[in-house]
N, C-alpha and C. Protein backbone atom coordinates (compact mmCIF):
# COMPACT_ATOMS: atom_id res chain seq x y z
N UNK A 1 -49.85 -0.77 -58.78
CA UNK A 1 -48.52 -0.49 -58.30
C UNK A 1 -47.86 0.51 -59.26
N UNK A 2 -47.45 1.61 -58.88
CA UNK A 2 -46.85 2.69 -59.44
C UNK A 2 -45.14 2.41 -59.36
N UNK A 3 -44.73 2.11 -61.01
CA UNK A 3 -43.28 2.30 -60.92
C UNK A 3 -42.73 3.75 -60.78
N UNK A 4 -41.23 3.50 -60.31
CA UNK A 4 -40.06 4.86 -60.42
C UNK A 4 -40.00 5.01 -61.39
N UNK A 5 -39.98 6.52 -62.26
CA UNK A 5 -39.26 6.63 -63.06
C UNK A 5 -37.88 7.47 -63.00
N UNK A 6 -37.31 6.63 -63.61
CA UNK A 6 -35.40 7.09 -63.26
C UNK A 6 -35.17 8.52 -64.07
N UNK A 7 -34.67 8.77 -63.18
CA UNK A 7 -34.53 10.61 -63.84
C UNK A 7 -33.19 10.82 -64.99
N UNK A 8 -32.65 9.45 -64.30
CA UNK A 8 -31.39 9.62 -65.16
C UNK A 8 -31.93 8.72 -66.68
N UNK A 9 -32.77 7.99 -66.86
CA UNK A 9 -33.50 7.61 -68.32
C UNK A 9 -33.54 9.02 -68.70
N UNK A 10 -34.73 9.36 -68.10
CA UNK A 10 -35.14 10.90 -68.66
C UNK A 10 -34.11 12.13 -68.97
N UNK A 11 -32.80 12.12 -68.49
CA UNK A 11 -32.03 13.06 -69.14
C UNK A 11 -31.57 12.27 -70.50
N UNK A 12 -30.94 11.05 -70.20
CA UNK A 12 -30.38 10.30 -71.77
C UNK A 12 -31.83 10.68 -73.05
N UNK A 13 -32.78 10.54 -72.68
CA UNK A 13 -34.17 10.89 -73.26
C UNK A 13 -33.82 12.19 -74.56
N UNK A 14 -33.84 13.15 -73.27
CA UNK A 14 -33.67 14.05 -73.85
C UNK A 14 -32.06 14.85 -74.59
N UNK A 15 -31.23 13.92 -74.41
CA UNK A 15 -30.07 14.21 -75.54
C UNK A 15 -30.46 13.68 -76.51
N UNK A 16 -31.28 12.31 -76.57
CA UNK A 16 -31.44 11.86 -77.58
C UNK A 16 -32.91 12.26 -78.54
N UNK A 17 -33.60 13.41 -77.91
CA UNK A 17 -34.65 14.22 -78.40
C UNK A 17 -33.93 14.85 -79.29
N UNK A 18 -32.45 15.30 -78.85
CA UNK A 18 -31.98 16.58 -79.77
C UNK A 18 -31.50 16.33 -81.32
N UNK A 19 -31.09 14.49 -81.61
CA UNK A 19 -30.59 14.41 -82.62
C UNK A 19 -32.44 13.47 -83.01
N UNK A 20 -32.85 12.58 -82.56
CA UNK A 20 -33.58 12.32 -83.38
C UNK A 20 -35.04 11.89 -82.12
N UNK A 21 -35.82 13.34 -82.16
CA UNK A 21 -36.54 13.55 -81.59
C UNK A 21 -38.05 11.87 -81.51
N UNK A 22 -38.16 11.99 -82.75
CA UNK A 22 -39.24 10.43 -82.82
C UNK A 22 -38.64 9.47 -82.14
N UNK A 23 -37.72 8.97 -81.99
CA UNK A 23 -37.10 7.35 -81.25
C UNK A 23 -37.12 8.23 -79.69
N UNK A 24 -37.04 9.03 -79.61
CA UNK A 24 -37.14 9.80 -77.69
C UNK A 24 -38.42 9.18 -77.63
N UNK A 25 -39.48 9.54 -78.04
CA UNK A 25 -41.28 9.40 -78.04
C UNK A 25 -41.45 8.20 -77.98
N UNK A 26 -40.59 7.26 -79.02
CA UNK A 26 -41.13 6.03 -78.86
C UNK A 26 -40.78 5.55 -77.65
N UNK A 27 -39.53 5.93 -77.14
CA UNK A 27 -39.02 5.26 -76.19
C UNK A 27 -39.99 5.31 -74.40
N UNK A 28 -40.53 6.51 -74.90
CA UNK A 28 -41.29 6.98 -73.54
C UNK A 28 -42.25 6.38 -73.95
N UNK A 29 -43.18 6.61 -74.68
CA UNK A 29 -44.59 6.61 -74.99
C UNK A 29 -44.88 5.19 -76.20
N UNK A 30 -44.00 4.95 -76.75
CA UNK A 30 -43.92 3.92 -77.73
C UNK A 30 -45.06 4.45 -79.14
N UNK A 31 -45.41 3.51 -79.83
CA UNK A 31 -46.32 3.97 -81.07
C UNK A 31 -47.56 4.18 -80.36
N UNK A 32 -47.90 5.47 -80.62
CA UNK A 32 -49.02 5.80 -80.04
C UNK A 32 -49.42 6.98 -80.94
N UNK A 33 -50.77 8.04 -80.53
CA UNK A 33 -51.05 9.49 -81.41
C UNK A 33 -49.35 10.25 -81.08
N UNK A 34 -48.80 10.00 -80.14
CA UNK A 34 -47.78 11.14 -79.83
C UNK A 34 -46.78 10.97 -80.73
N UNK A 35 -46.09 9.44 -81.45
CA UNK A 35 -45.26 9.13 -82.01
C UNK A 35 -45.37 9.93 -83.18
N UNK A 36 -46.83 9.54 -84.01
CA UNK A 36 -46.71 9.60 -85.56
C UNK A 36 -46.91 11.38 -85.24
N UNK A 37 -47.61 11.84 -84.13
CA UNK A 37 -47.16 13.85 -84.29
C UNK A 37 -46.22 13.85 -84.03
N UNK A 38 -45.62 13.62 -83.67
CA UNK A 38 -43.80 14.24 -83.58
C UNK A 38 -42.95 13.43 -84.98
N UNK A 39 -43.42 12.65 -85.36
CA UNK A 39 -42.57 12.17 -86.45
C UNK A 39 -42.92 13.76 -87.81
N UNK A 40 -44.60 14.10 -87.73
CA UNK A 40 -45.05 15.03 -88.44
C UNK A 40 -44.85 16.13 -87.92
N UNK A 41 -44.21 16.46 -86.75
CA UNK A 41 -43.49 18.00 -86.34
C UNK A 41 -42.15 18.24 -86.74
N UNK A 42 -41.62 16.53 -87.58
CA UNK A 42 -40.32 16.85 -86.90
C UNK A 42 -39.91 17.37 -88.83
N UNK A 43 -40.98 16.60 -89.71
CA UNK A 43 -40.78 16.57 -90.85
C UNK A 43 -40.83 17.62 -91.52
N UNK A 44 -41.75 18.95 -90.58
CA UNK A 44 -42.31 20.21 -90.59
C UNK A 44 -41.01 20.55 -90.41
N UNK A 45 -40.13 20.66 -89.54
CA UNK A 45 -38.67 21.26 -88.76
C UNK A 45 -38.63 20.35 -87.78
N UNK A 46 -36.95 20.49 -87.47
CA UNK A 46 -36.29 19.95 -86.31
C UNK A 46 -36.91 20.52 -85.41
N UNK A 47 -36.77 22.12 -84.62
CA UNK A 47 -37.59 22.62 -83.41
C UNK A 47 -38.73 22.15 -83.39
N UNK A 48 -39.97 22.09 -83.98
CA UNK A 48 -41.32 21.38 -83.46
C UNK A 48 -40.74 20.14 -82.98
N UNK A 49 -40.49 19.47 -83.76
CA UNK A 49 -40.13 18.22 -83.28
C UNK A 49 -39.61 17.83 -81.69
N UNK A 50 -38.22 18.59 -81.86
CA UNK A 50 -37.40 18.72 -80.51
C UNK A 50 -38.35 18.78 -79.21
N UNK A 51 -39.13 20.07 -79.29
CA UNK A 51 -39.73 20.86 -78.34
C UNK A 51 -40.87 19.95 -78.26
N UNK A 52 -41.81 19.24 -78.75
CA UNK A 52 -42.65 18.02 -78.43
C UNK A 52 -41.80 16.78 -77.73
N UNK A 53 -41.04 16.51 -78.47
CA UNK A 53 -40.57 15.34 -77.47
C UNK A 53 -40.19 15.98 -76.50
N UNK A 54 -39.40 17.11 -75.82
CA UNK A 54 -39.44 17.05 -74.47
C UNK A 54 -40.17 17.66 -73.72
N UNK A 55 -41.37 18.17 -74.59
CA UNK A 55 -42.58 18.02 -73.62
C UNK A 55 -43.57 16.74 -73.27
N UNK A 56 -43.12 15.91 -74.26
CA UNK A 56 -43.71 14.14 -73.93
C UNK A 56 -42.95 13.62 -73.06
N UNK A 57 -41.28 14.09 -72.89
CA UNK A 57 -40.93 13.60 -71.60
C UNK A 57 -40.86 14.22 -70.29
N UNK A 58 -40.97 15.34 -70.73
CA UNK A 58 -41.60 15.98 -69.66
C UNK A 58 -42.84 15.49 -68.66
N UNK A 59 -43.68 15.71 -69.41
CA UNK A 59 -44.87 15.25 -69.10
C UNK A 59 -45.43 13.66 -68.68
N UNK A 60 -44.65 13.00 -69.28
CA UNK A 60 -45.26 11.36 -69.45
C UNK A 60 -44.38 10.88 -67.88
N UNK A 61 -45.44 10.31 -66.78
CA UNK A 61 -44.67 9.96 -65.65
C UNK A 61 -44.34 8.37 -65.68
N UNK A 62 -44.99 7.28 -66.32
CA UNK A 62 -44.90 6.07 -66.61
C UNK A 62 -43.80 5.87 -68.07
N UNK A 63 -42.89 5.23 -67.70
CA UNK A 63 -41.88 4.67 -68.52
C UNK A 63 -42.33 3.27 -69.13
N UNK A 64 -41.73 2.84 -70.14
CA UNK A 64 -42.47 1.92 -71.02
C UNK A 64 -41.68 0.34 -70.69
């Protein structure tokens, strides 16, 4: 059985990519390879960071 995912999660998602991109990831994807790279994109710079998480929410169609 395939859940909805609410589009309106996915915008709150991504405001909250902009201040602290890792808790967006977890929230979609939880601790997984995607978490601890974006925690290490984000430590690199804010933009890697940013721009991964909302391509993990972009991308990720199952909500957690």
């Amino acid at each position: 059985m395939t859940s909805v995912v609410s589009p309106t999660r996915d915008v709150v998602l991504y405001f909250v990519a902009i201040f602290l991109p890792p808790v967006a990831v977890f929230f979609k994807r939880g601790v997984t390879a995607d978490f601890w790279i974006n925690i290490l994109l984000t430590i690199l710079g804010w933009i890697p960071g940013v721009l991964h998480a909302w391509w993990i929410i972009s991308r990720s169609e199952g909500a957690m």
